[in-house]
Protein backbone atom coordinates (compact mmCIF):
# COMPACT_ATOMS: atom_id res chain seq x y z
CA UNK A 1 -77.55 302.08 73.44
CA UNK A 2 -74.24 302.84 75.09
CA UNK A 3 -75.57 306.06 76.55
CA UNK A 4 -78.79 304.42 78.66
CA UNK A 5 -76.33 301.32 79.72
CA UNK A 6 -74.14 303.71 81.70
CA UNK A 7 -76.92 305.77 82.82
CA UNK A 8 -78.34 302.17 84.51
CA UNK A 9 -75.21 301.19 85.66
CA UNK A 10 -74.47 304.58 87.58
CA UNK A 11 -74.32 303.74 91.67
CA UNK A 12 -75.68 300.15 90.17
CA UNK A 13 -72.60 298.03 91.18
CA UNK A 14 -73.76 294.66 93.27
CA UNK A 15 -70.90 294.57 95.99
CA UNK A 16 -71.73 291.38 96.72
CA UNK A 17 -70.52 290.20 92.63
CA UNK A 18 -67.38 292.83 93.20
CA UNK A 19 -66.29 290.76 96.07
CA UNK A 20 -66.19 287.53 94.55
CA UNK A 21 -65.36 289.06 90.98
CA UNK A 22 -62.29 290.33 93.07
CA UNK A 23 -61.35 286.54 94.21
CA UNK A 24 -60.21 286.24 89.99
CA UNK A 25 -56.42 287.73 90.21
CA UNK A 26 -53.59 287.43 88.16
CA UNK A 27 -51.81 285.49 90.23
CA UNK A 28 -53.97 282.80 90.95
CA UNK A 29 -54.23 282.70 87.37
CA UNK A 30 -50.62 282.42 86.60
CA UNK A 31 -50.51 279.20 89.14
CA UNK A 32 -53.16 277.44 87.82
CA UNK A 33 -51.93 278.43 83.71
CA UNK A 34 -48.39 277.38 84.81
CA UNK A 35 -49.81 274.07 85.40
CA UNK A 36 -51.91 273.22 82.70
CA UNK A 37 -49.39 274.76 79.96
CA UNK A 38 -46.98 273.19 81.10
CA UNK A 39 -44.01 270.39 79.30
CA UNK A 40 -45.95 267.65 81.76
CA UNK A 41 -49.11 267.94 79.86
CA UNK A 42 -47.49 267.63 76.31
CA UNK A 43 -49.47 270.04 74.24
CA UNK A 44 -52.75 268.21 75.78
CA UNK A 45 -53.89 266.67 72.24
CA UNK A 46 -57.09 265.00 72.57
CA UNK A 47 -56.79 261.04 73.56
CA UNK A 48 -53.41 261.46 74.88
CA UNK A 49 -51.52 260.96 78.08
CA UNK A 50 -51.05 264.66 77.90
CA UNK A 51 -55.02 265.48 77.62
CA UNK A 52 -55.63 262.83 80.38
CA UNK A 53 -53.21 264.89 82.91
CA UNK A 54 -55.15 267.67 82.18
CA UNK A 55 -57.99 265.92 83.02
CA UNK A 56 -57.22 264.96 85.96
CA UNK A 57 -56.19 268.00 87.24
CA UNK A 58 -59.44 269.94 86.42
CA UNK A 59 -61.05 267.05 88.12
CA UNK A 60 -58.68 267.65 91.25
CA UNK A 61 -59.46 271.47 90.93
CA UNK A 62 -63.54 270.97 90.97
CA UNK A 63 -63.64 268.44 93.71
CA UNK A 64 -61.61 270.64 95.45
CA UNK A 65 -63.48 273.11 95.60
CA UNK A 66 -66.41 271.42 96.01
CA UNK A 67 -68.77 271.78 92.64
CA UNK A 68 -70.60 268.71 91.96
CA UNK A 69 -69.75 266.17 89.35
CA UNK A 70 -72.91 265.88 87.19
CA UNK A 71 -72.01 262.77 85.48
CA UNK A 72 -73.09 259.67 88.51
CA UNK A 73 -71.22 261.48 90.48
CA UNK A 74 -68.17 261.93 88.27
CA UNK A 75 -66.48 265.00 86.28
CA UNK A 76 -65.77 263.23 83.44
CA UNK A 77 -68.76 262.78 80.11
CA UNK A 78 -66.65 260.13 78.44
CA UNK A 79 -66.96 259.23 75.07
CA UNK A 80 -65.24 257.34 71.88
CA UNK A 81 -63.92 258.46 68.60
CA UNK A 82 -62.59 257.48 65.97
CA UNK A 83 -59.47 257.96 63.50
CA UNK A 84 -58.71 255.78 60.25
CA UNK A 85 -55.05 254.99 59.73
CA UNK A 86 -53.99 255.08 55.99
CA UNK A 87 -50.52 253.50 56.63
CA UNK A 88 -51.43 250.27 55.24
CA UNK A 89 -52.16 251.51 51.54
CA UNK A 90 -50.17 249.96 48.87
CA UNK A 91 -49.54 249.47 45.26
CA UNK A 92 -48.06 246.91 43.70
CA UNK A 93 -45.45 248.01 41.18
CA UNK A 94 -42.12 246.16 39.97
CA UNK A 95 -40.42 245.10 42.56
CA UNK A 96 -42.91 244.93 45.41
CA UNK A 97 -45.20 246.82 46.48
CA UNK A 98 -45.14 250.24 47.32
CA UNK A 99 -46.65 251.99 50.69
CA UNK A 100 -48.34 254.85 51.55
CA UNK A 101 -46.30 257.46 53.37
CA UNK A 102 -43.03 255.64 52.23
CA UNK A 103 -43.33 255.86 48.46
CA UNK A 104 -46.74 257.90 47.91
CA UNK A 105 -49.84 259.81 49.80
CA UNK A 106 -53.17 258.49 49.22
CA UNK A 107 -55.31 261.18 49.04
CA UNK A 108 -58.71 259.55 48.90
CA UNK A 109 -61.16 258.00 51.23
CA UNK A 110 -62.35 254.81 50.42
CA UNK A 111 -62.05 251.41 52.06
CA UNK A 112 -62.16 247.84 50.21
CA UNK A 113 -62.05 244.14 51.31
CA UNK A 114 -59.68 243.01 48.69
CA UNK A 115 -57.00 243.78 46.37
CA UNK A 116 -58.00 245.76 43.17
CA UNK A 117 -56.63 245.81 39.62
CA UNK A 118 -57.52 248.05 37.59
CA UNK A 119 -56.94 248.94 33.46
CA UNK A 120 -54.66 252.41 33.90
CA UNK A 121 -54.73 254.84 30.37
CA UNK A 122 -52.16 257.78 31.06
CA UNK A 123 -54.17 260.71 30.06
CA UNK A 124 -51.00 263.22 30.53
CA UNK A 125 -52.16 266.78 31.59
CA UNK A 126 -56.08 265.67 30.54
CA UNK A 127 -56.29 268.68 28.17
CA UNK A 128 -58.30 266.59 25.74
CA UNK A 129 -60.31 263.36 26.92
CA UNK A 130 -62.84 263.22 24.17
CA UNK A 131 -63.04 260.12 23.11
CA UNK A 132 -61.48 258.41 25.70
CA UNK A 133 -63.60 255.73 27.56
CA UNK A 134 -62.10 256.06 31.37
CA UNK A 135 -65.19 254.49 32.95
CA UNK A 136 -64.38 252.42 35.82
CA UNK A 137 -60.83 252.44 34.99
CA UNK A 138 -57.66 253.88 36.51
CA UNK A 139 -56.28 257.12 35.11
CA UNK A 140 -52.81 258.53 35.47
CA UNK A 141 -52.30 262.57 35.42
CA UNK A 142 -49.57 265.15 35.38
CA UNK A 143 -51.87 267.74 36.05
CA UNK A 144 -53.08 268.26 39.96
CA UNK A 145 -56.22 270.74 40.15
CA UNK A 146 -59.95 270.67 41.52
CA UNK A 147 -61.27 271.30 37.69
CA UNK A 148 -58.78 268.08 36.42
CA UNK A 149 -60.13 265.53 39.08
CA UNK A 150 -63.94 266.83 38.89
CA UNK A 151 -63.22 266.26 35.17
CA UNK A 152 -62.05 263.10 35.52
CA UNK A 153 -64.99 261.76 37.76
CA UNK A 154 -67.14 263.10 35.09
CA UNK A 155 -65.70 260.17 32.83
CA UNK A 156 -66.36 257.08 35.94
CA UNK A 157 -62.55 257.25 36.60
CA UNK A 158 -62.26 254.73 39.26
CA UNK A 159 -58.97 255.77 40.78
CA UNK A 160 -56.78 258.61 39.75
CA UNK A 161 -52.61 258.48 39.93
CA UNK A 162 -51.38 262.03 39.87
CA UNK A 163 -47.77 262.43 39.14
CA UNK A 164 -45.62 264.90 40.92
CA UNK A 165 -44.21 267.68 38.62
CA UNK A 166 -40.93 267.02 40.79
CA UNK A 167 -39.45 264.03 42.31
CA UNK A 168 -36.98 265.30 44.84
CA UNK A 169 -39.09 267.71 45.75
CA UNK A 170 -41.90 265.26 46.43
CA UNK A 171 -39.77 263.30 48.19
CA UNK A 172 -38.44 266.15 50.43
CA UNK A 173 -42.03 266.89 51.22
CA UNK A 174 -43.37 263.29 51.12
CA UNK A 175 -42.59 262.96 55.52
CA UNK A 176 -44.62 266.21 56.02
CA UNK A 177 -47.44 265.33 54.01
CA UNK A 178 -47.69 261.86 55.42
CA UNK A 179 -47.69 263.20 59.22
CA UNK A 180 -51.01 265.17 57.74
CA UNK A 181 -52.56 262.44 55.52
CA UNK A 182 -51.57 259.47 57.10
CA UNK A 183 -54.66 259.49 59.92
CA UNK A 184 -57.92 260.97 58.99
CA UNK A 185 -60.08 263.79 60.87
CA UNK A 186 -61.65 262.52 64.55
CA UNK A 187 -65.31 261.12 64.10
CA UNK A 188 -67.83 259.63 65.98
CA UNK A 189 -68.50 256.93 63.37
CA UNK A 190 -66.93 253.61 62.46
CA UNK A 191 -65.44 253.48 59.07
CA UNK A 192 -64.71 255.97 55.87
CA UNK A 193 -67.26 258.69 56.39
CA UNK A 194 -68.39 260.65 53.16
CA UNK A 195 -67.77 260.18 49.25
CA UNK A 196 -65.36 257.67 48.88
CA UNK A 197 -62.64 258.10 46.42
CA UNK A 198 -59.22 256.84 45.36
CA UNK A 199 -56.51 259.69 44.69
CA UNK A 200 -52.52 258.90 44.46
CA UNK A 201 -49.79 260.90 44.78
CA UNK A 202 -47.41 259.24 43.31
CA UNK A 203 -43.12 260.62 42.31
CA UNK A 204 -42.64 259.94 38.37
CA UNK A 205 -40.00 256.91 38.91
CA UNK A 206 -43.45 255.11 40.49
CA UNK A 207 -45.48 256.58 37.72
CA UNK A 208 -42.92 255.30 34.76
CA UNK A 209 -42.90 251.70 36.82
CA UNK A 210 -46.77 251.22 36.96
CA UNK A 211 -46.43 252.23 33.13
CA UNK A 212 -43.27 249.84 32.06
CA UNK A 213 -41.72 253.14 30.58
CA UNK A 214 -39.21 255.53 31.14
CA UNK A 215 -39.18 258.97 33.22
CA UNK A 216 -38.41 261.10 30.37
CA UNK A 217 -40.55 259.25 27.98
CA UNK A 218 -43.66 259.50 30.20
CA UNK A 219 -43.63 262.90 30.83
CA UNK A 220 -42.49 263.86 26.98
CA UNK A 221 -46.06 262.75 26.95
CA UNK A 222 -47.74 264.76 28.87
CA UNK A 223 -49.40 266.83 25.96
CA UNK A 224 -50.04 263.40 23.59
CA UNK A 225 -50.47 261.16 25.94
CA UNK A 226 -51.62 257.90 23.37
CA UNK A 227 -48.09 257.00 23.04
CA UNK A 228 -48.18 255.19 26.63
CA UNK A 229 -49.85 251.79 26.56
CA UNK A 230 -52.57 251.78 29.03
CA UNK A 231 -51.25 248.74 32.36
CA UNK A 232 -53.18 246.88 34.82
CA UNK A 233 -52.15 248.33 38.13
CA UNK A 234 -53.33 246.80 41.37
CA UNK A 235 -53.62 248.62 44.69
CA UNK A 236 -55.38 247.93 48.18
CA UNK A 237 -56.87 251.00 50.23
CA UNK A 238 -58.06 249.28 53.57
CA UNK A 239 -57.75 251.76 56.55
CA UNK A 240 -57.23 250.62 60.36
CA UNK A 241 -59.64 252.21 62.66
CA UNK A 242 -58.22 253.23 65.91
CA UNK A 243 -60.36 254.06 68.92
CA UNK A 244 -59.51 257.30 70.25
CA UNK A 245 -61.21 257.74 74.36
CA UNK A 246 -61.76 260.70 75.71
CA UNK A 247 -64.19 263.23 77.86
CA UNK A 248 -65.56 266.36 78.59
CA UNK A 249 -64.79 268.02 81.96
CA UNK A 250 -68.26 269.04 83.51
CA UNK A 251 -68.51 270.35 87.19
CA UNK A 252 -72.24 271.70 88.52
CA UNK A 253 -73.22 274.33 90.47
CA UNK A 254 -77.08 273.96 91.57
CA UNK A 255 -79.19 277.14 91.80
CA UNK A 256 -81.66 278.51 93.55
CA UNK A 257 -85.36 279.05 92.73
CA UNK A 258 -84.66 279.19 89.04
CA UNK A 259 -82.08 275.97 89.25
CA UNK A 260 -84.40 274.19 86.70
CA UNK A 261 -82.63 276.67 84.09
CA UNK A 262 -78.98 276.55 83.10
CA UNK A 263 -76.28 278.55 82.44
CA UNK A 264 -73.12 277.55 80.37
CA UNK A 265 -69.38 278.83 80.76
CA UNK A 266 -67.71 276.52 78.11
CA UNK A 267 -63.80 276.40 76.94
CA UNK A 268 -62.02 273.99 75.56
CA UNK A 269 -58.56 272.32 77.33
CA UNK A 270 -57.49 269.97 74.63
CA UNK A 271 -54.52 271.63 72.17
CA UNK A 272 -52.47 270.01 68.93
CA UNK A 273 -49.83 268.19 70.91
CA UNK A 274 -46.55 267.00 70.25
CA UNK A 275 -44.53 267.02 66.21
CA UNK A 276 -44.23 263.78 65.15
CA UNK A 277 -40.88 262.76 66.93
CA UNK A 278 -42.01 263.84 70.20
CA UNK A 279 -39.04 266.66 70.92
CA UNK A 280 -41.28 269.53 70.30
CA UNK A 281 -44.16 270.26 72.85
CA UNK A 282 -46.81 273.23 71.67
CA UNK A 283 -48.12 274.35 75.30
CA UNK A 284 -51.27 275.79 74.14
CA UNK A 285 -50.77 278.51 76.84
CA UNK A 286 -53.13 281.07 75.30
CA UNK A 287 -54.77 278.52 73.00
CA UNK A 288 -57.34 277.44 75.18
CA UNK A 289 -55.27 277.05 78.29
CA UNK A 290 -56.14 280.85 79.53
CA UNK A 291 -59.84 280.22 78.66
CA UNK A 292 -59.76 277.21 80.44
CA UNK A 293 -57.83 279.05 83.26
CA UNK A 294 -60.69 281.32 83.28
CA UNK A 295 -63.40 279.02 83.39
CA UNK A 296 -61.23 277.54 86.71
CA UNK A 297 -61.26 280.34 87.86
CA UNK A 298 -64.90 281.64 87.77
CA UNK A 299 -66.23 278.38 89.00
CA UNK A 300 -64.09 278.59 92.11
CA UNK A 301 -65.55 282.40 92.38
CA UNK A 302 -69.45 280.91 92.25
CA UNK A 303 -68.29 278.17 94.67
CA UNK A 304 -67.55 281.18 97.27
CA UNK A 305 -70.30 282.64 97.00
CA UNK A 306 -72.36 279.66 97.13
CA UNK A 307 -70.65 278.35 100.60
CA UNK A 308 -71.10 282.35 102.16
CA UNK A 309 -74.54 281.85 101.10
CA UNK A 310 -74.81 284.09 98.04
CA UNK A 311 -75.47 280.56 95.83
CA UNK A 312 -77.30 281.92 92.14
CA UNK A 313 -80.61 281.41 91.66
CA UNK A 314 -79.85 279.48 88.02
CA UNK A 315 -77.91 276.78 87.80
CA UNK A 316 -74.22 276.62 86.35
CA UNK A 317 -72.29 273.97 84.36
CA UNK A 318 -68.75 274.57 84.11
CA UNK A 319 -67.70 272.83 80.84
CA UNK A 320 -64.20 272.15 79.68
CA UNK A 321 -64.65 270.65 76.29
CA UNK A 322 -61.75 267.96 74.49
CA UNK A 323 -61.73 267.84 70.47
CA UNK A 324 -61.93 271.45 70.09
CA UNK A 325 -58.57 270.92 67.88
CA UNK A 326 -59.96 268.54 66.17
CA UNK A 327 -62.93 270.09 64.47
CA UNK A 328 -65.06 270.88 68.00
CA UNK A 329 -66.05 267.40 68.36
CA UNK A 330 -66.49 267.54 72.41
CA UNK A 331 -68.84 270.20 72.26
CA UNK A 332 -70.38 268.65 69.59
CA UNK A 333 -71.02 265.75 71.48
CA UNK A 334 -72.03 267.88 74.62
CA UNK A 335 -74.86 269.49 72.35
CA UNK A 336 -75.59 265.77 71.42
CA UNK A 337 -75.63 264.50 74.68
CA UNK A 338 -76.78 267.27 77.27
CA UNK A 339 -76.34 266.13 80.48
CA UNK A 340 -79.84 268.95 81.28
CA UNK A 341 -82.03 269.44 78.79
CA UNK A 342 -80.71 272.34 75.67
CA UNK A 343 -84.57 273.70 76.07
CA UNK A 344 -83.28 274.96 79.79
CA UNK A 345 -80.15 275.96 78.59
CA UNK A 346 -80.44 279.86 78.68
CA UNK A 347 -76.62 280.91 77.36
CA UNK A 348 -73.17 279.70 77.09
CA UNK A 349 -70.09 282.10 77.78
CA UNK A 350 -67.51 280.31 76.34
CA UNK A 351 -63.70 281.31 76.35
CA UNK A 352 -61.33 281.50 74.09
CA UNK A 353 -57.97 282.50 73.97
CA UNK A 354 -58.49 285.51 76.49
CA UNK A 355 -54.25 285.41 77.87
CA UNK A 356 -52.80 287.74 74.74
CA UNK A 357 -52.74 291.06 73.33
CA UNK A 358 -52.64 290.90 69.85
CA UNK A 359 -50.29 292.77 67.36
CA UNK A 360 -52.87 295.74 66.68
CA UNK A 361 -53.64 296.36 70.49
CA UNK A 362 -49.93 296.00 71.23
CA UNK A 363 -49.12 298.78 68.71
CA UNK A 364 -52.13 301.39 69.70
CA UNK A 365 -50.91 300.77 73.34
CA UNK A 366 -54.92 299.79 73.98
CA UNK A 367 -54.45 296.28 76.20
CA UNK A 368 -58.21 296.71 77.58
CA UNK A 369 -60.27 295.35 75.23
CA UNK A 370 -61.72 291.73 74.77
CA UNK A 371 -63.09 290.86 71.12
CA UNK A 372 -66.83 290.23 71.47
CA UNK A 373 -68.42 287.60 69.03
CA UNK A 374 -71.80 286.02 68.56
CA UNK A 375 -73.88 288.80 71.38
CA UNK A 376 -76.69 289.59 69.49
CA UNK A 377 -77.19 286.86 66.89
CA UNK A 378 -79.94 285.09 68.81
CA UNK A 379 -81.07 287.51 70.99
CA UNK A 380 -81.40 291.24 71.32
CA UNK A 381 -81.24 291.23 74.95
CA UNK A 382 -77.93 289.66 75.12
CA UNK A 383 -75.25 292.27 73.80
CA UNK A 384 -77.19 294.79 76.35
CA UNK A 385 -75.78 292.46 79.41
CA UNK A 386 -72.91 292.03 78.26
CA UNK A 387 -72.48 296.01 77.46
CA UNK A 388 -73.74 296.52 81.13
CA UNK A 389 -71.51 294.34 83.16
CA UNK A 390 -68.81 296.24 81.15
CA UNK A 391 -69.73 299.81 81.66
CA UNK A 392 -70.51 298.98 85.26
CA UNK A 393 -67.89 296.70 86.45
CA UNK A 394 -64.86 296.01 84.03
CA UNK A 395 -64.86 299.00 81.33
CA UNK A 396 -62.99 297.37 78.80
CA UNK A 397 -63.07 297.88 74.99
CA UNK A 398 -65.61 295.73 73.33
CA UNK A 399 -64.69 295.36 70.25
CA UNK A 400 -67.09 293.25 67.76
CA UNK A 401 -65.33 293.34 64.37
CA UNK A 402 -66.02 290.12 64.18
CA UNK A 403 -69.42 289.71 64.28
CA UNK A 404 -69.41 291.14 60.31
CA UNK A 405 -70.92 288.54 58.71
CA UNK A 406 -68.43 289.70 55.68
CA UNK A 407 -65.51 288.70 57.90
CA UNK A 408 -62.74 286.08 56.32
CA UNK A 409 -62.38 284.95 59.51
CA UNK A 410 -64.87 283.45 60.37
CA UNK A 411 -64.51 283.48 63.92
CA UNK A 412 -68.19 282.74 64.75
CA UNK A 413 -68.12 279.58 63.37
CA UNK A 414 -64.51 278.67 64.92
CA UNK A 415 -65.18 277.71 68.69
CA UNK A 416 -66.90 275.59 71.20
CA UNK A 417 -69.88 278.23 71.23
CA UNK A 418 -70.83 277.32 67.80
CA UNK A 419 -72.64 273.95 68.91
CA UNK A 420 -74.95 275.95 71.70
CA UNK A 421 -76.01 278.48 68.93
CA UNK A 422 -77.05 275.91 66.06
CA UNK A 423 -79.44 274.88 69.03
CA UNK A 424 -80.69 277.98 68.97
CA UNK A 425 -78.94 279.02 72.75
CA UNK A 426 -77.71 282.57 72.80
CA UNK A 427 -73.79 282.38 73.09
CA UNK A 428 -71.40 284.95 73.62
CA UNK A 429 -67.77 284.00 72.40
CA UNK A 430 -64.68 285.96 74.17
CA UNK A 431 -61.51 286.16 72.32
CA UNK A 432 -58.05 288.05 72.48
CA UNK A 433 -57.56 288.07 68.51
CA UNK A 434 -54.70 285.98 66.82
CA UNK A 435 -50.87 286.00 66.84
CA UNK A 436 -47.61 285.06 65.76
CA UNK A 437 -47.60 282.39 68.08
CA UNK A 438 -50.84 280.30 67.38
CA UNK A 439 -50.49 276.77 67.34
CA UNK A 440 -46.92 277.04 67.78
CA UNK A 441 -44.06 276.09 70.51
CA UNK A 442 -44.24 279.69 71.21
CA UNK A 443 -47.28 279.63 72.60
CA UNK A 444 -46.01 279.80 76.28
CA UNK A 445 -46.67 280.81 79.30
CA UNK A 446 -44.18 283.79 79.36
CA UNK A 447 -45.91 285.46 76.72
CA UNK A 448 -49.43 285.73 78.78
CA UNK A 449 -50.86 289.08 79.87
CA UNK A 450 -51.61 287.97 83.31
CA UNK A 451 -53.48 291.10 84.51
CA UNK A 452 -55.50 291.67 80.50
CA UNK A 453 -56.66 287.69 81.51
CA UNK A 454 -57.87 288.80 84.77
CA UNK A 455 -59.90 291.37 83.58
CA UNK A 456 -61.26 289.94 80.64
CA UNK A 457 -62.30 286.63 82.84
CA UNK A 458 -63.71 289.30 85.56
CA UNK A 459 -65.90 290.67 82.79
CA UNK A 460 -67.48 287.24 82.24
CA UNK A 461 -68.10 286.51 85.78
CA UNK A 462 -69.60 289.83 85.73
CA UNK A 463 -72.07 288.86 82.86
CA UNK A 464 -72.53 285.43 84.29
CA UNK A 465 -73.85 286.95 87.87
CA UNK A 466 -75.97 289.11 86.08
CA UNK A 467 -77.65 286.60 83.92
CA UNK A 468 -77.50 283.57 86.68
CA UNK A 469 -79.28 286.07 88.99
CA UNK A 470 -81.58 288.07 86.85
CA UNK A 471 -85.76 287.59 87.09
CA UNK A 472 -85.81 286.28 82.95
CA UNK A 473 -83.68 284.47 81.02
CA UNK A 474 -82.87 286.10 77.92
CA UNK A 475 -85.10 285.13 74.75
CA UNK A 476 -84.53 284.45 71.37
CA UNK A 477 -85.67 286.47 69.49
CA UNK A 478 -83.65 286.99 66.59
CA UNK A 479 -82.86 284.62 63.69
CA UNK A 480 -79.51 283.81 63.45
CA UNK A 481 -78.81 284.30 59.25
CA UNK A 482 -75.11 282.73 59.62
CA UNK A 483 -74.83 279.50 57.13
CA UNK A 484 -73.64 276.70 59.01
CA UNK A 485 -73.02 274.38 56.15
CA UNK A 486 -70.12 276.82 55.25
CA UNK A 487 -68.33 276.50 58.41
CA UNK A 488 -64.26 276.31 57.87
């Protein structure tokens, strides 16, 4: 294939896409990057003050530059979510009760009106529970494993008390936990979502309380566990929902004869925010703020052309997506909510971490390549375009490791892309490769490969000319055999 692409693309360079291709520099990118990555945005986590900046100042950037806003007249799809705080938990031992994130992690999902007390048999490292009637009861464990609690549901356990093999070490690790368990997973629904279930994690001073029994005689136990009387124990898991506002970033480009039809150039601008305390700030400056960057900088390339009168014949919708970080909820909601119609949607280029060179490129000296994922899943005609606007324009290294369907990664599955392709929309998904520095403080500004990012978001203009201008939009016409039930 690579052998008839360059024989196309000799003397086949549009001048008129070279000029505005050229308009993408490393410098402009480092302004706009030093910006959006930087301590005044806070990390940019989705519903914050941080990811509202940011909003704001792509908003700034496409009214500047005069792209449409396709939403009334606005930039801004807004939308809800939702998060369930856990903090409330409690069980009621001797001496009060005792609170989640304080004294234990609740590990479940469930939700209840009222107060519930429950009959609770120790069942020690549940080696043998023959015999044992657990149904609808409360059962207290030393052991901690997938094969223990699936065991344990077998017998109608109604809530399971799992006691920690150390107690200062639970303790040590008890503030950590609780900044992970403590408020669920974004979702667009009210309420516990899924299976509910009741799991404690509970130190072995709580455990010998709830039991009326010592430390040392509780876990002596462990392997004959009859010699603990079973205790009522009553507990309350009620969750707080908290409503979590935020919004896509769409800016329009109309086309031409073929404006009916649309192409996408997607990344996402949201990142993981502040620690806990607030002194720590993770910039996101590769991770998505160079995609994003690069999607800034592309749409202000189109809006050129379009005002010197070289406007594309498709349409374009520049899309910044929020909730990428938090399980790719914005462009979930996007592919959800289309502001045109997904059956006029031809593609979506979407960008991904595109500012870094990553260890193995670094070490073979090779800093012109661009990890290619996703080309030819849904159509055949796709990867060819792509290979094209390389060989002719950018002449990069293409590298598609990652399209092995055998790959741990999983990379496919692991951006903003993913929502176009379950729609069946041919995606192609542009990515620099991992390092050290993802989702960490490190992830700065300093560290970007201005003049890699150039070229990499040149490349995608490149393929976005090529397939805003071209006479057909490129079919499906391949099944896509990834399993999207499996996604991490």
């Amino acid at each position: 294939m690579g052998l008839v692409i360059a024989a196309l693309a000799v003397n086949a360079q549009d001048k008129t896409a070279v000029k505005y291709a050229n308009t993408i520099t490393p410098e402009d990118m480092k302004s706009k990057l030093s910006i959006l990555a930087s301590d005044d945005f806070q990390g940019r986590e989705t519903g914050t003050e941080g990811q509202k900046k940011a909003s704001k100042f792509l908003e700034d950037f496409y009214q500047k530059i005069g792209l449409e806003g396709p939403v009334d007249g606005t930039y801004r799809q807004k939308f809800d979510m939702y998060q369930n705080d856990w903090s409330g938990v409690y069980i009621k031992a001797k001496g009060g009760k005792k609170m989640n994130g304080t004294d234990f992690i609740f590990m479940g999902n469930a939700s209840m009106d009222k107060e519930m007390k429950l009959s609770t048999v120790f069942v020690g490292d549940a080696s043998n529970l023959e015999g044992m009637d657990l149904e609808g009861k409360g059962v207290m464990t030393t052991t901690s494993s997938r094969e223990v609690f699936a065991k344990l549901a077998e017998t109608g356990a109604k809530a399971i008390f799992v006691v920690a093999a150390n107690d200062e070490q639970f303790m040590q690790a008890l503030p950590r936990q609780a900044r992970f368990r403590m408020l669920s997973r974004l979702s667009y629904e009210k309420g516990v979502q899924g299976d509910e279930s009741i799991i404690f994690n509970i130190p072995q001073s709580l455990a010998a309380n709830l039991m009326n029994t010592s430390v040392d005689k509780l876990m002596a136990a462990a392997s004959s566990p009859s010699s603990i009387k079973a205790r009522n124990v009553s507990f309350k898991v009620e969750p707080k929902t908290k409503t979590i506002s935020t919004e896509n970033m769409v800016a329009f480009l109309e086309g031409t004869d073929l404006k009916d039809e649309i192409l996408v150039i997607s990344s996402h601008y949201d990142h993981i925010g502040m620690n806990e305390d607030g002194t720590v700030i993770n910039n996101g400056a590769d991770d998505d703020g160079s995609g994003t960057t690069g999607v800034m900088e592309i749409a202000e390339a189109f809006a050129q052309a379009a005002k010197e009168g070289n406007r594309p014949r498709r349409s374009i919708l520049f899309l910044n997506v929020t909730g990428e970080e938090k399980g790719l909820l914005g462009s979930q909601y996007y592919s959800e909510h289309p502001l045109f119609p997904l059956e006029n949607t031809v593609n979506d280029l979407n960008i991904d971490m595109i500012g870094r060179v990553d260890p193995e490129h670094e070490e073979s000296g090779n800093r012109d390549y661009v990890y290619v994922i996703g080309s030819e899943k849904l159509s055949s005609h796709l990867k060819v375009i792509s290979e094209y606007a390389n060989i002719t324009y950018t002449n990069i290294d293409l590298d598609y490791r990652y399209d092995d369907p055998n790959d741990r990664n999983r990379f496919y599955y692991r951006s903003d892309h993913y929502n176009f392709a379950k729609k069946g929309i041919p995606i192609i998904f542009y990515f620099n490769g991992t390092h050290a520095d993802y989702h960490r403080p490190t992830d700065t500004v300093d560290k970007i490969a201005f003049d890699v990012m150039a070229k990499r978001a040149q490349l995608v203009f490149h393929t976005a000319w090529i397939l805003a201008n071209r006479d057909q939009r490129t079919p499906v016409d391949r099944t896509d055999d990834m399993d999207y039930t499996s996604r991490d």
